[in-house]
N, C-alpha and C. Protein backbone atom coordinates (compact mmCIF):
# COMPACT_ATOMS: atom_id res chain seq x y z
N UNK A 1 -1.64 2.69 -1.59
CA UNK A 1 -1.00 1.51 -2.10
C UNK A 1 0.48 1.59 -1.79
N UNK A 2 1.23 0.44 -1.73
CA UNK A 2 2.53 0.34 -1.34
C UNK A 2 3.24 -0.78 -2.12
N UNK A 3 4.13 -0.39 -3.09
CA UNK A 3 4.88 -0.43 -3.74
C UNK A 3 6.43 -0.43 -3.09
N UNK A 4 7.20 -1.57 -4.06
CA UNK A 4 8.66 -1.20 -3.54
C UNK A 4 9.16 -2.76 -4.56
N UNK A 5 10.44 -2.30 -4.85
CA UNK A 5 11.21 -3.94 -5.84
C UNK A 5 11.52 -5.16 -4.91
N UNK A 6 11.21 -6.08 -5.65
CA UNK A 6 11.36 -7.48 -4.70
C UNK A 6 12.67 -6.81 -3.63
N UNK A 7 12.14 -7.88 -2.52
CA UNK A 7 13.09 -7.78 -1.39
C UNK A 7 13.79 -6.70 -0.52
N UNK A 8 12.78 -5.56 -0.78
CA UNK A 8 12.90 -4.15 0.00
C UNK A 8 12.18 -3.78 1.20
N UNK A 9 11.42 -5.00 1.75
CA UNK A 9 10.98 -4.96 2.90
C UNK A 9 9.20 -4.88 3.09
N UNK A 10 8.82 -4.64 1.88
CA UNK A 10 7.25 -3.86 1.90
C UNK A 10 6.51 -4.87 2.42
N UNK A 11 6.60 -6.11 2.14
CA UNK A 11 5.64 -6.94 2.93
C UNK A 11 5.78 -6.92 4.27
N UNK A 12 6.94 -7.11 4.95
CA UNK A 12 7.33 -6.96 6.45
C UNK A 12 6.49 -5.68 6.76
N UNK A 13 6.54 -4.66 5.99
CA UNK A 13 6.31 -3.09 6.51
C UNK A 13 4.76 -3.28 6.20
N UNK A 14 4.02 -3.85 5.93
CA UNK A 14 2.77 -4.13 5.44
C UNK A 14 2.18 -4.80 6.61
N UNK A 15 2.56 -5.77 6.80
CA UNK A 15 2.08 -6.31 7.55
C UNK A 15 2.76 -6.09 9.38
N UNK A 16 3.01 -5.03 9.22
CA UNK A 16 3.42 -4.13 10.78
C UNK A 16 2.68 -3.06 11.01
N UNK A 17 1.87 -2.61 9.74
CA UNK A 17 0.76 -1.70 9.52
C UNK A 17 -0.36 -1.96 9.59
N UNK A 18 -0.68 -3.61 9.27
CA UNK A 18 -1.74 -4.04 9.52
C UNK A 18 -1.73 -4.39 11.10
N UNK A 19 -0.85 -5.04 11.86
CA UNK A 19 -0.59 -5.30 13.11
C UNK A 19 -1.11 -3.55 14.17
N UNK A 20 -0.67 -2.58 13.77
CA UNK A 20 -0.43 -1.16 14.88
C UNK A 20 -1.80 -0.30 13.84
N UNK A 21 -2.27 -0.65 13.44
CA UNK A 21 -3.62 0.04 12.66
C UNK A 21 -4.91 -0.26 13.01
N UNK A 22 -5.93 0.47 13.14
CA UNK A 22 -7.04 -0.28 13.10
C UNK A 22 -7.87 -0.08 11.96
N UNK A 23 -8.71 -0.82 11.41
CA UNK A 23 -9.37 -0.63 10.52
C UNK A 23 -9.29 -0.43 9.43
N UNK A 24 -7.71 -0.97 8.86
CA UNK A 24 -7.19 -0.92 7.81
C UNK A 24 -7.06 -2.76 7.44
N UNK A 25 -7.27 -2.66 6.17
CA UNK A 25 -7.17 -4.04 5.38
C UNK A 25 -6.12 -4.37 4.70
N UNK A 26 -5.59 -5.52 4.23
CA UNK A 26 -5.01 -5.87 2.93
C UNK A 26 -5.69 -6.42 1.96
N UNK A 27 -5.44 -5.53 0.58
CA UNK A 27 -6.07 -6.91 -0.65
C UNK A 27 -5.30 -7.78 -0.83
N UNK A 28 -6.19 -8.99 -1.00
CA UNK A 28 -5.16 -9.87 -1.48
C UNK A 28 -5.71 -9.82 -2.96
N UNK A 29 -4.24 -9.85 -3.76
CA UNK A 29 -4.21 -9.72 -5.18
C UNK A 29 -4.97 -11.64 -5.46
N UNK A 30 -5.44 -11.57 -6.67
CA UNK A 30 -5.64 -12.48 -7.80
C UNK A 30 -4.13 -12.48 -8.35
N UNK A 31 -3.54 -14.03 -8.76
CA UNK A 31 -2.23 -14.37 -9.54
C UNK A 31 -2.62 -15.79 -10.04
N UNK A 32 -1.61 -15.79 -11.08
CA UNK A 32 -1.68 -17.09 -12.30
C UNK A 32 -0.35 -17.90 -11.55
N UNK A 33 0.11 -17.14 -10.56
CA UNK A 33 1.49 -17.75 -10.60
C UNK A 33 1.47 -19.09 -9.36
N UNK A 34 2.68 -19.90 -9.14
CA UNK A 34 2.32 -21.14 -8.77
C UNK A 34 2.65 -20.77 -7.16
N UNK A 35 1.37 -21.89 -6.54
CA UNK A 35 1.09 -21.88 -5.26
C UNK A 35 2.56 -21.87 -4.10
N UNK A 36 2.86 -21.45 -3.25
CA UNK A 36 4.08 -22.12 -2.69
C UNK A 36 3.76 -23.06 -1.41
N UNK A 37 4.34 -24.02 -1.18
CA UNK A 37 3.76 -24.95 -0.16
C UNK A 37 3.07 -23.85 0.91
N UNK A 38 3.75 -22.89 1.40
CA UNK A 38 3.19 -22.45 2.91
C UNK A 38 2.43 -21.51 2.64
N UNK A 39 1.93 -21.03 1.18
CA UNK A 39 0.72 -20.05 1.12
C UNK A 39 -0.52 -20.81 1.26
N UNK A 40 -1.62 -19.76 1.46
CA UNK A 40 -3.00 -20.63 1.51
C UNK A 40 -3.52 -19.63 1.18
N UNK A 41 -4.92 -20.16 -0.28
CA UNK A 41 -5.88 -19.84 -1.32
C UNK A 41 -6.42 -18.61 -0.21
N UNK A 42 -6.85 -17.23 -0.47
CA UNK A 42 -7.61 -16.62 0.04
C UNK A 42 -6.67 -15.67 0.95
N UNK A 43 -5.54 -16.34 1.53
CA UNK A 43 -4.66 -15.60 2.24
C UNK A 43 -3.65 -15.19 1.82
N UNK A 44 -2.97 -15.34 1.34
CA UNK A 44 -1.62 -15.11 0.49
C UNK A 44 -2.12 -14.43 -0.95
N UNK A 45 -3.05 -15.40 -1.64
CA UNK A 45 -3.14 -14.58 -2.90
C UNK A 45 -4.21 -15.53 -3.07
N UNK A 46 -4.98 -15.17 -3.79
CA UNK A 46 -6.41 -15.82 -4.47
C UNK A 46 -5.89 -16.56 -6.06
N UNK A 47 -5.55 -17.51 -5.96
CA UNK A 47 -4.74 -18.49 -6.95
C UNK A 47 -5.82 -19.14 -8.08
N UNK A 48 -5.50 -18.50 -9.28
CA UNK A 48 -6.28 -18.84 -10.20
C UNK A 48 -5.39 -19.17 -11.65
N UNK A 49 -5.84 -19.94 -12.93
CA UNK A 49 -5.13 -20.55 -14.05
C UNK A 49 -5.40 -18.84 -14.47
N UNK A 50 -4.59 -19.41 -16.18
CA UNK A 50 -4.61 -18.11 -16.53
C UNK A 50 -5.87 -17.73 -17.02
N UNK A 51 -6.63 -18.91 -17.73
CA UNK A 51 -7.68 -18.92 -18.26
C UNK A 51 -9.06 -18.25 -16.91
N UNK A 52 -8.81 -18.49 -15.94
CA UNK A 52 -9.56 -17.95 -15.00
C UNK A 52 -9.26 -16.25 -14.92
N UNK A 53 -7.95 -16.09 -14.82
CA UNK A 53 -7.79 -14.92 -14.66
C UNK A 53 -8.31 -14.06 -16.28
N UNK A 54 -8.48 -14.22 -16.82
CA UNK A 54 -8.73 -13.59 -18.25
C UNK A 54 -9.87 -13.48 -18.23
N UNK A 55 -10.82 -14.53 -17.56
CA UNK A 55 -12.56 -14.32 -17.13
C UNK A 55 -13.12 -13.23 -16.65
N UNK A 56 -11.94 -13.11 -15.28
CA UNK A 56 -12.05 -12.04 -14.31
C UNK A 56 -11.56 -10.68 -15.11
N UNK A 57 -10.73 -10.52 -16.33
CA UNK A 57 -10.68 -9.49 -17.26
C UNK A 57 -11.77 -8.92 -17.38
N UNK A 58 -11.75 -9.69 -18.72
CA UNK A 58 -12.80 -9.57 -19.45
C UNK A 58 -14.40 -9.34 -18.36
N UNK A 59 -14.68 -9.44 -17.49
CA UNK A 59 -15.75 -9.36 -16.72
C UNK A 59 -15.35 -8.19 -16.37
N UNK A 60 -14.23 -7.20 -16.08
CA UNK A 60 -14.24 -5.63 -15.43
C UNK A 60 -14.09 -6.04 -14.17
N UNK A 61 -13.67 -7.49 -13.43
CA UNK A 61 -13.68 -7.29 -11.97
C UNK A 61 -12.25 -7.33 -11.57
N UNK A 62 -11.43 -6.65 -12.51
CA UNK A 62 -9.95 -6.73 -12.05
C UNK A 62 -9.75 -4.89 -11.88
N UNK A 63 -9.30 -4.03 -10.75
CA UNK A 63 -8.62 -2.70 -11.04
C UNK A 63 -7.90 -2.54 -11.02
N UNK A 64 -7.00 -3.40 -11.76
CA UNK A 64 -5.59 -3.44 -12.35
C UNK A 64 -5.30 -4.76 -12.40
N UNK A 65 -4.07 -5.11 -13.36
CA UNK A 65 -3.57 -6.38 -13.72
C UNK A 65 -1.91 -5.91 -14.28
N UNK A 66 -1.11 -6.71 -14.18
CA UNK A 66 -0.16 -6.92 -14.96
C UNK A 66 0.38 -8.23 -14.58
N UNK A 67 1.27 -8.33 -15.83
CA UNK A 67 1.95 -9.11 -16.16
C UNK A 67 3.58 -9.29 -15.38
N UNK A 68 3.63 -9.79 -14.30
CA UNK A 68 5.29 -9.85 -13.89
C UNK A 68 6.09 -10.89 -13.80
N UNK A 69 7.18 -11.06 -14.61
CA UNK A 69 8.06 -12.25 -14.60
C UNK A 69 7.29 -13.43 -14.85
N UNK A 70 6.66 -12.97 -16.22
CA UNK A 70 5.54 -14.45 -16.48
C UNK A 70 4.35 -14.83 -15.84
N UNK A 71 4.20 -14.29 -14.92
CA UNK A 71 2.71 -14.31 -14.30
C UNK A 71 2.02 -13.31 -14.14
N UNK A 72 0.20 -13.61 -14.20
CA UNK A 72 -0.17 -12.11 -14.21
C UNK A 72 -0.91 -12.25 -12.45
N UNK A 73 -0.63 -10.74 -12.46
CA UNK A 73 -1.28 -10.19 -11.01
C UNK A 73 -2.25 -9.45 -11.06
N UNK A 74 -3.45 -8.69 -10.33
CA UNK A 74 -4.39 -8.26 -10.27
C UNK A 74 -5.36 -8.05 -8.84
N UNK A 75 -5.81 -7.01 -8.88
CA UNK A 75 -6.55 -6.17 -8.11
C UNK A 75 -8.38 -6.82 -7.63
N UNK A 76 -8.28 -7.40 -7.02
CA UNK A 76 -10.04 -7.87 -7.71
C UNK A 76 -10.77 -6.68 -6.78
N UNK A 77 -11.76 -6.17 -7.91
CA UNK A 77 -12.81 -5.09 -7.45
C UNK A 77 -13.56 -5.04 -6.34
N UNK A 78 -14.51 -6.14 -6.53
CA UNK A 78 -15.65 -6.21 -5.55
C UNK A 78 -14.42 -6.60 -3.79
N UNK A 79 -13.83 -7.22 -4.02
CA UNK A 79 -13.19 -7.17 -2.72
C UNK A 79 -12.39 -5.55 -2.26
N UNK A 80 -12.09 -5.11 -2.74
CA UNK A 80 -11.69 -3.46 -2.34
C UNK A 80 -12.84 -2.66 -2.27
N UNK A 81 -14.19 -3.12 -2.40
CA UNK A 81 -15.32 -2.23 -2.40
C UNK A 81 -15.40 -2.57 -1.08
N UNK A 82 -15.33 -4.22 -0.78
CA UNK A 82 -16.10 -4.29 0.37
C UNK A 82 -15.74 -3.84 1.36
N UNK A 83 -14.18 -3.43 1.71
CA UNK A 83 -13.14 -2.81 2.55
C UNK A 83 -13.52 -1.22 2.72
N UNK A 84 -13.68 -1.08 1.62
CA UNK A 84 -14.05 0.20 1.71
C UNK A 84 -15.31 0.51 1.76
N UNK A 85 -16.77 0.11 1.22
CA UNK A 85 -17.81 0.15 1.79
C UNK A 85 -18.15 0.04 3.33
N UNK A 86 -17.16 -0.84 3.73
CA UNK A 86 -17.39 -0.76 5.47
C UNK A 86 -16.16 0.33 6.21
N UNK A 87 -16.29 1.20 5.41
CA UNK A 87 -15.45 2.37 5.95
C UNK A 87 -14.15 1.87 7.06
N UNK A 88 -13.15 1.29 5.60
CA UNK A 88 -12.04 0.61 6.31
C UNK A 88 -11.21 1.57 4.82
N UNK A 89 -9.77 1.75 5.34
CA UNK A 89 -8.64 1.49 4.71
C UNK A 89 -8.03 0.26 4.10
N UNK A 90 -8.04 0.53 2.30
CA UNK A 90 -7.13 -0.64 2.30
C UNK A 90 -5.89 -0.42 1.88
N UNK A 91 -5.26 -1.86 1.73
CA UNK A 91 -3.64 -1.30 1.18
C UNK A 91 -3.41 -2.37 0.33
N UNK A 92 -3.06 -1.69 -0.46
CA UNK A 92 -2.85 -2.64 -1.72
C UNK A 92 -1.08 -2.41 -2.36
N UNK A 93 -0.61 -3.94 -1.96
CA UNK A 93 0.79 -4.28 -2.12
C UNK A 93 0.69 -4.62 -3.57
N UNK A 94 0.99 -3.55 -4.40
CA UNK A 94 1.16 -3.51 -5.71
C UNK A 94 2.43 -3.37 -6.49
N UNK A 95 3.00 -4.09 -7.59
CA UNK A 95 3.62 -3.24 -8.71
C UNK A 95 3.08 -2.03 -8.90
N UNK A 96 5.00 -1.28 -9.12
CA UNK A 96 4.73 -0.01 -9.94
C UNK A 96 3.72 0.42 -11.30
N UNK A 97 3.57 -1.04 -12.01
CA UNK A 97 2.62 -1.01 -13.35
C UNK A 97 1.04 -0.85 -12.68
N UNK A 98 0.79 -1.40 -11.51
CA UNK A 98 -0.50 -1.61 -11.10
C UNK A 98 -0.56 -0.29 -10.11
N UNK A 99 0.29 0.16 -9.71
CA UNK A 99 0.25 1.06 -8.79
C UNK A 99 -0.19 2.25 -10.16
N UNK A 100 0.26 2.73 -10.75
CA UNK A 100 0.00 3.78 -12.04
C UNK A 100 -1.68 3.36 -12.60
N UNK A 101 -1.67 1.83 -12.65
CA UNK A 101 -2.99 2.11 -13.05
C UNK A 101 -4.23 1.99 -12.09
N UNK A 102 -4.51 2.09 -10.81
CA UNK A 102 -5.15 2.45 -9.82
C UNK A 102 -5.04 3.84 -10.04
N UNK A 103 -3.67 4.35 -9.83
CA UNK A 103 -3.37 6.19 -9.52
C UNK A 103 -4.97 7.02 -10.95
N UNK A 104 -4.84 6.18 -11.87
CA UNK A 104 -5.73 6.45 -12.78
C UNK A 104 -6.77 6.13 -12.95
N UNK A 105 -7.28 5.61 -11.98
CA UNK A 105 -8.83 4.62 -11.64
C UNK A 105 -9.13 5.80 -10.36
N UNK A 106 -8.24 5.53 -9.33
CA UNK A 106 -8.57 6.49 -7.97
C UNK A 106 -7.20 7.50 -7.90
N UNK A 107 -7.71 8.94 -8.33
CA UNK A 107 -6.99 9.97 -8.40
C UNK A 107 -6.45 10.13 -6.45
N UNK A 108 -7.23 9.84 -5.64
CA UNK A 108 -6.93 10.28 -4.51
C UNK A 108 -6.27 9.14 -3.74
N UNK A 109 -6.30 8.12 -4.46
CA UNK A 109 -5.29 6.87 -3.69
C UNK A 109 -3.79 7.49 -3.13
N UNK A 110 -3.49 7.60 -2.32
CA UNK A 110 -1.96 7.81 -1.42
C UNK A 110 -0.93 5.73 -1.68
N UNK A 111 0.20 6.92 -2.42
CA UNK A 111 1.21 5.96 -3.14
C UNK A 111 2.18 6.25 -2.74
N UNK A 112 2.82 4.96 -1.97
CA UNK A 112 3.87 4.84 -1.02
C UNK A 112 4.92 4.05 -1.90
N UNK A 113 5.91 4.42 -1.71
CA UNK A 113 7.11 3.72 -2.58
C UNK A 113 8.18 3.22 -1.76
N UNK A 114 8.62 2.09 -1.34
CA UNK A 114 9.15 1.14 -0.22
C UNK A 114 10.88 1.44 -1.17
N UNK A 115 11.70 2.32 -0.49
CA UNK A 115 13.04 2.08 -1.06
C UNK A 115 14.25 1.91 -0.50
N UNK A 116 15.04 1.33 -1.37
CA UNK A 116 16.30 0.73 -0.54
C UNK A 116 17.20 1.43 -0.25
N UNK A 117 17.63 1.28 0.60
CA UNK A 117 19.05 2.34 0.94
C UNK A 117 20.02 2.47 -0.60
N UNK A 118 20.29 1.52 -1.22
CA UNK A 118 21.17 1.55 -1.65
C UNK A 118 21.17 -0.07 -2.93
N UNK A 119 21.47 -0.01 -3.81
CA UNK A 119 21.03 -1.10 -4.55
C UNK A 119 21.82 -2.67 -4.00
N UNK A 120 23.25 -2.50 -3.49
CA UNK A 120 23.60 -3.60 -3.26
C UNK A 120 23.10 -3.62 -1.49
N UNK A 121 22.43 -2.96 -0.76
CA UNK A 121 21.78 -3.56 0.41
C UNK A 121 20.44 -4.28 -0.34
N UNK A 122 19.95 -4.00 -1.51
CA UNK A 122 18.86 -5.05 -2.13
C UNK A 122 19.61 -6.40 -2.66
N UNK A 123 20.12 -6.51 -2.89
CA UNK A 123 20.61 -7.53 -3.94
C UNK A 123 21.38 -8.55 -2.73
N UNK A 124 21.71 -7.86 -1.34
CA UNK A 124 21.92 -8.45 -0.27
C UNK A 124 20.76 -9.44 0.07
N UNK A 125 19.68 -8.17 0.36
CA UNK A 125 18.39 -8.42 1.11
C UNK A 125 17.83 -9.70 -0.08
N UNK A 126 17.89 -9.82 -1.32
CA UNK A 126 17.27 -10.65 -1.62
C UNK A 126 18.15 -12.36 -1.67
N UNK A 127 19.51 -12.07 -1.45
CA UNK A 127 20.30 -12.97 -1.31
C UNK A 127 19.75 -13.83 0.08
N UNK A 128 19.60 -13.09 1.03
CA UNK A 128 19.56 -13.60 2.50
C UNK A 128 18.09 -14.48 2.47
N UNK A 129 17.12 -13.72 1.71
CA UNK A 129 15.61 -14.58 1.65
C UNK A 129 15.93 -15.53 0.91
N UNK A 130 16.64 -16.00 0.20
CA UNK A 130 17.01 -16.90 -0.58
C UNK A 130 15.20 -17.57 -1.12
N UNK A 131 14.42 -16.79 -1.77
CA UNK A 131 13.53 -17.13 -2.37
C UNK A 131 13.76 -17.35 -3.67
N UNK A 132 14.45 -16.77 -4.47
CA UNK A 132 14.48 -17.06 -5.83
C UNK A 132 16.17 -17.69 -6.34
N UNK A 133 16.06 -18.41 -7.41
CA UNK A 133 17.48 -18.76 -8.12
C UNK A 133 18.17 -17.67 -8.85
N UNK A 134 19.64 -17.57 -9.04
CA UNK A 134 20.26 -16.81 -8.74
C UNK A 134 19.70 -16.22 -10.23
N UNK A 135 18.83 -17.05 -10.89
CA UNK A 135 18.76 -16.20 -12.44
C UNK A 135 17.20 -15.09 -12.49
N UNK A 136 16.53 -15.50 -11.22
CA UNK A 136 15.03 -15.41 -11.04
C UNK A 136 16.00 -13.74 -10.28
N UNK A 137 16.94 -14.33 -9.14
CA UNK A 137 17.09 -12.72 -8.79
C UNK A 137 17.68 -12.02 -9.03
N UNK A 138 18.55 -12.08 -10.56
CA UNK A 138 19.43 -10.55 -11.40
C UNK A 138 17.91 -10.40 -12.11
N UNK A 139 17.03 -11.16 -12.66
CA UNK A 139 16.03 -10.35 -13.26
C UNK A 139 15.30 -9.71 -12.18
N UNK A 140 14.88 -10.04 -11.23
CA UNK A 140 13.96 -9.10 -10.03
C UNK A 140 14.73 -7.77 -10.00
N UNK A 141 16.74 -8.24 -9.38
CA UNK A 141 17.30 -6.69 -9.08
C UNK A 141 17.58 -6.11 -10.35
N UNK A 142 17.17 -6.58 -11.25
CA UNK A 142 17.51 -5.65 -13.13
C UNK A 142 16.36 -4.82 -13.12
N UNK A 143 14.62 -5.69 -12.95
CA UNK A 143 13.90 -4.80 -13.35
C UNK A 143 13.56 -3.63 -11.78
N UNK A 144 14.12 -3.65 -10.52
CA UNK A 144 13.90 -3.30 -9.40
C UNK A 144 14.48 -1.50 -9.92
N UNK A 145 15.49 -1.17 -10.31
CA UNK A 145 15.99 0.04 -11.55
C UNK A 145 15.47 0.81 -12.18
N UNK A 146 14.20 0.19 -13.14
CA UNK A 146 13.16 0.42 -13.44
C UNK A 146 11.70 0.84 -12.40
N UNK A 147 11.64 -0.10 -11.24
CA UNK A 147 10.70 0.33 -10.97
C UNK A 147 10.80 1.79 -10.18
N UNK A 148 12.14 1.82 -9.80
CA UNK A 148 12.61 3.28 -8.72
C UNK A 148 12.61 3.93 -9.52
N UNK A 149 13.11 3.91 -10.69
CA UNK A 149 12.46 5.13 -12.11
C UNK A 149 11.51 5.63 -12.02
N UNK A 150 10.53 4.68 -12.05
CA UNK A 150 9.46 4.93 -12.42
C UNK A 150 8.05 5.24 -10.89
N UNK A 151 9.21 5.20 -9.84
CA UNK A 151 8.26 5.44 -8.51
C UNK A 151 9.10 7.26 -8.61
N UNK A 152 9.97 7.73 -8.24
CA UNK A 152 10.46 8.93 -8.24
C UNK A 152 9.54 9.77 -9.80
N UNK A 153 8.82 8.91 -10.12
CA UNK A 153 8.33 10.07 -11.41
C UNK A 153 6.75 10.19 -10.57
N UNK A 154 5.76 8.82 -10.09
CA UNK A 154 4.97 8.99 -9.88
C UNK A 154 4.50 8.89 -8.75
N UNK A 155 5.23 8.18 -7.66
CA UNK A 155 4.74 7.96 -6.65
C UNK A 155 4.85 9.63 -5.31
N UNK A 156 3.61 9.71 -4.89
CA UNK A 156 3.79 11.09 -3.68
C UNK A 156 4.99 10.85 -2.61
N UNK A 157 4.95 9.74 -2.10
CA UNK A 157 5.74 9.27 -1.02
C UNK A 157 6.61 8.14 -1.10
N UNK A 158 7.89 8.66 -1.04
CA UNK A 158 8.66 7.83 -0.71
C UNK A 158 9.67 7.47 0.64
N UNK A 159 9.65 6.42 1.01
CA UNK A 159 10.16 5.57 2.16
C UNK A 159 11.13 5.03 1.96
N UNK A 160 12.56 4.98 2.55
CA UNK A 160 13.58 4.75 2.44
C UNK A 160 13.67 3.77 3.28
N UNK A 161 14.09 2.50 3.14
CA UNK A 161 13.78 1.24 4.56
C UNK A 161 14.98 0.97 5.23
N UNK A 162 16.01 1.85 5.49
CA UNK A 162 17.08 1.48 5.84
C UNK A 162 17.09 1.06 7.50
N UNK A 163 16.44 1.74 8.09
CA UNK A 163 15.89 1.15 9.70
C UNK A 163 14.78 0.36 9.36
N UNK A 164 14.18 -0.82 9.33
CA UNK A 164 12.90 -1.05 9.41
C UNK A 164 11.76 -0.52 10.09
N UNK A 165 11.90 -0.11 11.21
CA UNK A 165 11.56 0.35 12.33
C UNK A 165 10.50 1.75 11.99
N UNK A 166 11.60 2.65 11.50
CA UNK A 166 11.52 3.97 11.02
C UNK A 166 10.61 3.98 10.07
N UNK A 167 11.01 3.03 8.88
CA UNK A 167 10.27 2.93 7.65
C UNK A 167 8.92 2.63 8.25
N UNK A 168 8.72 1.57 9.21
CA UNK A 168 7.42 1.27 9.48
C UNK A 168 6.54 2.37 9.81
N UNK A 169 7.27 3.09 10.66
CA UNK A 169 6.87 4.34 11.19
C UNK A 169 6.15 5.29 10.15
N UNK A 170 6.87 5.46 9.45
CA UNK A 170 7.07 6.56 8.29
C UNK A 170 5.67 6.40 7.32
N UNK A 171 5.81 4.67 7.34
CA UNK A 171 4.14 4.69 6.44
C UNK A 171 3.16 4.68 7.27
N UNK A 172 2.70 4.14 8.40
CA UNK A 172 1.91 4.82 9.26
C UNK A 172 1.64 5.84 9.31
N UNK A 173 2.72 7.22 9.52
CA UNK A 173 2.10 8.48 9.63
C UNK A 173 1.24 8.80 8.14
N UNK A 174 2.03 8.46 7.39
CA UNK A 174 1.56 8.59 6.00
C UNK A 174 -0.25 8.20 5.72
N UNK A 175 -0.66 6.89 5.92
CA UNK A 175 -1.35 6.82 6.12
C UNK A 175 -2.45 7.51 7.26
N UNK A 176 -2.17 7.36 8.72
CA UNK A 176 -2.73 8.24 9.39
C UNK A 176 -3.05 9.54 8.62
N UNK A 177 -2.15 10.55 8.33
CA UNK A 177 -2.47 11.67 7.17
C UNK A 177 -3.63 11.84 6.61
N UNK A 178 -3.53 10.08 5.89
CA UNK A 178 -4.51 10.59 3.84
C UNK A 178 -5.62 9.78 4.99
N UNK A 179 -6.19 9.18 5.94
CA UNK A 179 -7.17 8.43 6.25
C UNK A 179 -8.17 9.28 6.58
N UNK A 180 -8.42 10.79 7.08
CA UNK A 180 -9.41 11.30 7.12
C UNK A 180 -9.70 11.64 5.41
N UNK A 181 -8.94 11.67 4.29
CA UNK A 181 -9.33 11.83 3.50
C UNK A 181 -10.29 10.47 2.46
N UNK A 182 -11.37 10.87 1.57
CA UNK A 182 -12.45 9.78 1.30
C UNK A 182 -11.73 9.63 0.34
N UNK A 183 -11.26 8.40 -0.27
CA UNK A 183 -10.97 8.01 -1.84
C UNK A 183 -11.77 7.35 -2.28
N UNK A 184 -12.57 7.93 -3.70
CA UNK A 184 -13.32 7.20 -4.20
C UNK A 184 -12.58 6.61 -5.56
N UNK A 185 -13.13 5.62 -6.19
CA UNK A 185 -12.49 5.05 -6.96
C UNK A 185 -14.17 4.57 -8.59
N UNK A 186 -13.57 5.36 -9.60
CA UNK A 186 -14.46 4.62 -10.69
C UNK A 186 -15.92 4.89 -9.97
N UNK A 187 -16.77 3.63 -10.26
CA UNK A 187 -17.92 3.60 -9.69
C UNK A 187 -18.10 3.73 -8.64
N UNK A 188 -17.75 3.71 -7.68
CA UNK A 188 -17.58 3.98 -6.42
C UNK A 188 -17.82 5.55 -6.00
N UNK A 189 -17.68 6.49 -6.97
CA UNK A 189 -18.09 7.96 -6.76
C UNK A 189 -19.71 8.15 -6.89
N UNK A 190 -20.46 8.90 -5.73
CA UNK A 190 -21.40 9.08 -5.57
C UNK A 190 -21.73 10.65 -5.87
């Protein structure tokens, strides 16, 4: 899984891994949160109310969920089986909260932590995407503090993104590494 605070690059680096990899997947998470014109249902994120998402709770088909900046996010099960039943790698672009609770579902999951050089090259980097309002991004770079806390306590690997290039590099080998190794997860152990 690959982890890192808004605007540190992990999606770019995600999807450069999916590009130079073979046989590696992305999940796409389940979210409550609102559509953006240029995403699409199934690709970006599997877009559901909240009341849907609480179904998918309560049913056990979420392996992990939280709650971020008012919306909740989540893991859906049977789609990470199927990635991995067909003897694929997946990667799951998670919060630090969701990243901890996988690490505790699948002990052998490899946890990558996407970090910034430096806090004001983030607070740059999220200036330049100009995705959020300026109040949406002191809360992203407030709780981003927290999440590097809390990746230096749990995460195995950490990635520093100051070259993109490098960083890309860096999780590749990483992966290459843990991919001869089998992660089973919950039911999924035979």
């Amino acid at each position: 899984m690959i982890s890192g605070p808004s605007g540190v690059g992990k999606s770019t680096i995600c999807r450069e891994v999916l590009n130079r990899l073979d046989n590696v997947c992305s999940s796409i998470s389940v979210t409550t949160r609102p559509q953006a014109k240029n995403e699409i249902n199934g690709k970006d994120y599997w877009f559901v109310t909240k009341q849907q998402f609480q179904e998918k709770l309560e049913a056990g088909q979420l392996l992990e969920y939280a709650e971020v900046f008012g919306n909740f996010y989540g893991t859906p099960k049977d789609k990470v089986d199927e990635v991995l039943d067909a003897g694929k790698t997946v990667i799951l672009e998670i919060d630090v909260q969701g990243g901890k609770k996988i690490k505790n579902n699948c002990p052998d999951a490899v946890m990558i932590f996407i970090m910034p050089p430096a806090r004001r090259v983030l607070a740059e980097r999220m200036t330049r995407r100009a995705r959020d309002d300026s109040q949406s991004a002191a809360k992203r770079l407030g709780g981003a503090d927290a999440e590097i806390a809390a990746a230096k306590q749990y995460y195995e690997h950490i990635v520093v993104n100051d070259d993109l290039q490098e960083a890309i590099n860096n999780v590749i080998q990483i992966i290459q590494q843990a991919r001869s190794l089998e992660v089973d997860c919950g039911e999924r152990k035979k």
